[in-house]
PDB file of N, CA and C in Angstrom:
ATOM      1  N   UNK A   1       0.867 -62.436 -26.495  1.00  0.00           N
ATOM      2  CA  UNK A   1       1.238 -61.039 -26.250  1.00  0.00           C
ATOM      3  C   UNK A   1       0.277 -60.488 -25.214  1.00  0.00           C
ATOM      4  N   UNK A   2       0.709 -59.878 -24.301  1.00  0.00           N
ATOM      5  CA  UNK A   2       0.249 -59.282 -23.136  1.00  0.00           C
ATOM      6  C   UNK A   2       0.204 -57.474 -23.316  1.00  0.00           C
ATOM      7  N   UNK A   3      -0.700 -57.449 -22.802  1.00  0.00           N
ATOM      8  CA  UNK A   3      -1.121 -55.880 -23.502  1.00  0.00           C
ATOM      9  C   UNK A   3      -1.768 -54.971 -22.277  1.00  0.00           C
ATOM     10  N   UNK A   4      -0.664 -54.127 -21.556  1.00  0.00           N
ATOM     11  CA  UNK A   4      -1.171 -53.769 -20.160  1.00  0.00           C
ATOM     12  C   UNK A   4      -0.927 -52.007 -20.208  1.00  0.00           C
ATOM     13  N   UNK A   5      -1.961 -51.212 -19.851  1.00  0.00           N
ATOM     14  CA  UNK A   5      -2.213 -49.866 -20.239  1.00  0.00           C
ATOM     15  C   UNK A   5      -1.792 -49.312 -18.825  1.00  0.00           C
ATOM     16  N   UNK A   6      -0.655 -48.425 -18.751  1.00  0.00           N
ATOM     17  CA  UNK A   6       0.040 -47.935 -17.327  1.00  0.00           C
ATOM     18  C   UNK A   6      -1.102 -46.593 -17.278  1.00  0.00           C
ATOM     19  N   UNK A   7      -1.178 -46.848 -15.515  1.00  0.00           N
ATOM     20  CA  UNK A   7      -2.376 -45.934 -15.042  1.00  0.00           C
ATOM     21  C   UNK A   7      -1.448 -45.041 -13.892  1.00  0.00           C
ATOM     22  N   UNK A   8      -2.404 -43.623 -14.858  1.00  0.00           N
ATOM     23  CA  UNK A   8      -1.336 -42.264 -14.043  1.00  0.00           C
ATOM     24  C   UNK A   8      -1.706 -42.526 -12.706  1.00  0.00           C
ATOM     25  N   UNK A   9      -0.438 -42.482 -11.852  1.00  0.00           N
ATOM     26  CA  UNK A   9      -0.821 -41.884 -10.405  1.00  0.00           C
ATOM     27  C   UNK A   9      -2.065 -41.203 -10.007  1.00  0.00           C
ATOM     28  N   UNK A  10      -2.885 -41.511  -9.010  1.00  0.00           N
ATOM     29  CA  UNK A  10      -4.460 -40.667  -8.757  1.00  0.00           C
ATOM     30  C   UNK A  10      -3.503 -39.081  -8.152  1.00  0.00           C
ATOM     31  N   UNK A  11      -4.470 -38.344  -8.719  1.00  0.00           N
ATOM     32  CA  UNK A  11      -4.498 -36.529  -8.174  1.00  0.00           C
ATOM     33  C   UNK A  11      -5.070 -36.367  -7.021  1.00  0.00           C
ATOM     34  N   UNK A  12      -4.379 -36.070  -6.249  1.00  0.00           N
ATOM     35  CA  UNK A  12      -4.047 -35.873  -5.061  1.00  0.00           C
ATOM     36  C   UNK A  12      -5.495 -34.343  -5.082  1.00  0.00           C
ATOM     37  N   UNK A  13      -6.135 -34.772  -4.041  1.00  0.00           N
ATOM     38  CA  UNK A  13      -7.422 -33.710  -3.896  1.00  0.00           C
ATOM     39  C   UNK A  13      -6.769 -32.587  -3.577  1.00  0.00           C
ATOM     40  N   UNK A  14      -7.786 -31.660  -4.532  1.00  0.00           N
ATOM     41  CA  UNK A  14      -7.363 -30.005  -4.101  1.00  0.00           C
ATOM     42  C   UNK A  14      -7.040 -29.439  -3.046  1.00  0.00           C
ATOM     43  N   UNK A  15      -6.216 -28.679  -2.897  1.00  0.00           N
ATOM     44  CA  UNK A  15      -6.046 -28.345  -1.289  1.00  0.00           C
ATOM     45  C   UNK A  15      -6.861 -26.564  -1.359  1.00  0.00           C
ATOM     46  N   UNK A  16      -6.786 -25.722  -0.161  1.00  0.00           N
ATOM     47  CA  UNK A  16      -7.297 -24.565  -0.091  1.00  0.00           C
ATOM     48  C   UNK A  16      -7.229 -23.719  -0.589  1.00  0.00           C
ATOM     49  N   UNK A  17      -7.736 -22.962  -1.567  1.00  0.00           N
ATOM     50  CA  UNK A  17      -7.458 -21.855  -3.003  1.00  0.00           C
ATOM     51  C   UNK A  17      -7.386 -20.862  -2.457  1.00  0.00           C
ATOM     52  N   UNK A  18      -6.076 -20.055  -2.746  1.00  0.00           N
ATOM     53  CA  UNK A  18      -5.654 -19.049  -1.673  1.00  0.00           C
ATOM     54  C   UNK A  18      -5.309 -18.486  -2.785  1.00  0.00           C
ATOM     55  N   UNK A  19      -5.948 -17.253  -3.289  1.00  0.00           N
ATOM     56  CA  UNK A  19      -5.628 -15.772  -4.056  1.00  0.00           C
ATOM     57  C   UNK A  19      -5.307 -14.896  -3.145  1.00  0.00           C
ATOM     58  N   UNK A  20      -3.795 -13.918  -4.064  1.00  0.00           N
ATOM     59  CA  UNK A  20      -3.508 -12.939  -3.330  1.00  0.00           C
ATOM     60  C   UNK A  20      -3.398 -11.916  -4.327  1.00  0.00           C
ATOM     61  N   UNK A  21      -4.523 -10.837  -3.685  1.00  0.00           N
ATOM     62  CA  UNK A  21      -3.713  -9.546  -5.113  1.00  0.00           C
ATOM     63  C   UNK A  21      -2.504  -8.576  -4.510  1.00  0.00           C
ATOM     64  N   UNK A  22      -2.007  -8.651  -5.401  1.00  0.00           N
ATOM     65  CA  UNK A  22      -0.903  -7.930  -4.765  1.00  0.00           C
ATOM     66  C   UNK A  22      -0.679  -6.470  -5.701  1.00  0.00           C
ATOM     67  N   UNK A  23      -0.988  -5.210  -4.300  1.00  0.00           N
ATOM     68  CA  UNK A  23      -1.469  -4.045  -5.542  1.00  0.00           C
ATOM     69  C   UNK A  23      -0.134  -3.011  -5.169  1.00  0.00           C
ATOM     70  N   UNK A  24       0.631  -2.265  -5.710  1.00  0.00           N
ATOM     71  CA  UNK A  24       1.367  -1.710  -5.493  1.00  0.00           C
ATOM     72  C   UNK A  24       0.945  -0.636  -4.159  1.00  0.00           C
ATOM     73  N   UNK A  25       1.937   0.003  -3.296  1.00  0.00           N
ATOM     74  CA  UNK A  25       1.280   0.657  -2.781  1.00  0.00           C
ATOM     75  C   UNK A  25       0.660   1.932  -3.376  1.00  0.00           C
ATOM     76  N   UNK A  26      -0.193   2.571  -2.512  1.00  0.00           N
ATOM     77  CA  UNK A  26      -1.086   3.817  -3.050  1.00  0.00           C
ATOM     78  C   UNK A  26      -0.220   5.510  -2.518  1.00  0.00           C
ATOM     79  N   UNK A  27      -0.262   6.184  -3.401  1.00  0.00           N
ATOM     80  CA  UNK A  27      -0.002   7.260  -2.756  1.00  0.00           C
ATOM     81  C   UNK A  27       0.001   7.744  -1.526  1.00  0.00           C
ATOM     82  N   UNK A  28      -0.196   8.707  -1.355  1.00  0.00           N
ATOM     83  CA  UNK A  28      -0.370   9.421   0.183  1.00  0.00           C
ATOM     84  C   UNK A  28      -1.589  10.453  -0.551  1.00  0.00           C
ATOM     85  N   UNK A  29      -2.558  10.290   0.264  1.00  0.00           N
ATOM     86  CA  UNK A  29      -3.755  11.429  -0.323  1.00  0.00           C
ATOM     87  C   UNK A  29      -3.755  12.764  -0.738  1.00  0.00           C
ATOM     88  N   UNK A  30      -3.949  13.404  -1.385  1.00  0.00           N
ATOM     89  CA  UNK A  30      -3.181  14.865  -1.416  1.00  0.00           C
ATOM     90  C   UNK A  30      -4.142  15.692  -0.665  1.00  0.00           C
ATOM     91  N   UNK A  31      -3.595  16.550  -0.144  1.00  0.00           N
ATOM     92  CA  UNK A  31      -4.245  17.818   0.622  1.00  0.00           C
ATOM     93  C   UNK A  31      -5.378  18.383   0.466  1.00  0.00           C
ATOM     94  N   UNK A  32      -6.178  18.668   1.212  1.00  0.00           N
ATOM     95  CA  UNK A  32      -7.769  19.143   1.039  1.00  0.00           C
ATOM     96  C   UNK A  32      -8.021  20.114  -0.002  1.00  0.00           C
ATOM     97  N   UNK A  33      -8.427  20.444  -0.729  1.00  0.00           N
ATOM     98  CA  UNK A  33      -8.643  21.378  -1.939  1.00  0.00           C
ATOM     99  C   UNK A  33      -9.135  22.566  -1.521  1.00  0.00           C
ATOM    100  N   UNK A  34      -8.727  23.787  -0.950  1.00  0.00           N
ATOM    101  CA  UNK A  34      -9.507  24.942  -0.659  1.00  0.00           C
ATOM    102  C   UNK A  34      -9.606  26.031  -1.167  1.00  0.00           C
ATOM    103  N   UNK A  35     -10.710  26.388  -1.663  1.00  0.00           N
ATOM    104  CA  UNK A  35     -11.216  27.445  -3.001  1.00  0.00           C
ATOM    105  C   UNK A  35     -11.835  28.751  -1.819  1.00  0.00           C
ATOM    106  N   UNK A  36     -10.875  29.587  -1.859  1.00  0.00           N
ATOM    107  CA  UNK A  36     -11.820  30.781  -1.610  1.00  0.00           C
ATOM    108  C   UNK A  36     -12.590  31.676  -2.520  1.00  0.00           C
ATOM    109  N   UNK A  37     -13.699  32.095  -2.892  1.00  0.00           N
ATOM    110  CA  UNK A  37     -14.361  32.860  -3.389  1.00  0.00           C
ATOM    111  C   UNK A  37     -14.612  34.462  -2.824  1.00  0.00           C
ATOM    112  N   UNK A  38     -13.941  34.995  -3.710  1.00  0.00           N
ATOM    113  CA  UNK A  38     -14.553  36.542  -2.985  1.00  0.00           C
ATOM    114  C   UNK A  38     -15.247  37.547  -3.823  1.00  0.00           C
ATOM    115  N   UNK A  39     -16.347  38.416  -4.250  1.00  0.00           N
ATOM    116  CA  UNK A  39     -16.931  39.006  -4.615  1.00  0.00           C
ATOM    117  C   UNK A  39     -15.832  40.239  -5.650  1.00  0.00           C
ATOM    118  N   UNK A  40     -15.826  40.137  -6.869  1.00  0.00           N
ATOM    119  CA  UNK A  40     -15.346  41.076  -7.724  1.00  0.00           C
ATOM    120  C   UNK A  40     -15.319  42.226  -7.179  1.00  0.00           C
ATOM    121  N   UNK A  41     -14.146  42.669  -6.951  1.00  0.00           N
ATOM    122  CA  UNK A  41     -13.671  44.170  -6.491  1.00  0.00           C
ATOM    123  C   UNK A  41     -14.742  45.136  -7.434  1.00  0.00           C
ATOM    124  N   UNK A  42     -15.217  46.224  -7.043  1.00  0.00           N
ATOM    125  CA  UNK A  42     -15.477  47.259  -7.549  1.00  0.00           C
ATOM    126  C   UNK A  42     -14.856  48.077  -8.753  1.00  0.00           C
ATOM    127  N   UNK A  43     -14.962  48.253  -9.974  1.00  0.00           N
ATOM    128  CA  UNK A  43     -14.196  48.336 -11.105  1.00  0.00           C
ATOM    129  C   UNK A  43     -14.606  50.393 -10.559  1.00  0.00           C
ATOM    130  N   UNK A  44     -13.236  50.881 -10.976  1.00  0.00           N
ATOM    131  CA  UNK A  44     -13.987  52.389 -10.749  1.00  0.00           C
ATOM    132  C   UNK A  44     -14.512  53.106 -12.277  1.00  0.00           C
ATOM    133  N   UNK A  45     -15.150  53.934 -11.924  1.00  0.00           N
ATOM    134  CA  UNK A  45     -15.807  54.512 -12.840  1.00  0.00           C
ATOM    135  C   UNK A  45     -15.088  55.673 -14.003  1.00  0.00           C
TER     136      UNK A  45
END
């Protein structure tokens, strides 16, 4: 009896590891925030 152990095909060397993130797009920035401040009106007496 002959007793012969089959050998996997060799793995083929890594090739170049290429990650991609893929991010949804982003909004559109929203508009500058502008706060005016003005000095409390004069309450009358």
């Amino acid at each position: 009896i002959k007793v012969r152990f089959l050998q996997p095909p060799p793995i083929p060397p890594p090739g170049p590891l290429i990650i991609k993130e893929v991010r949804p797009p982003q909004p559109p920035a929203p508009p500058p925030l502008r706060i005016r401040q003005q000095a409390p009106a004069p309450r009358p007496l």
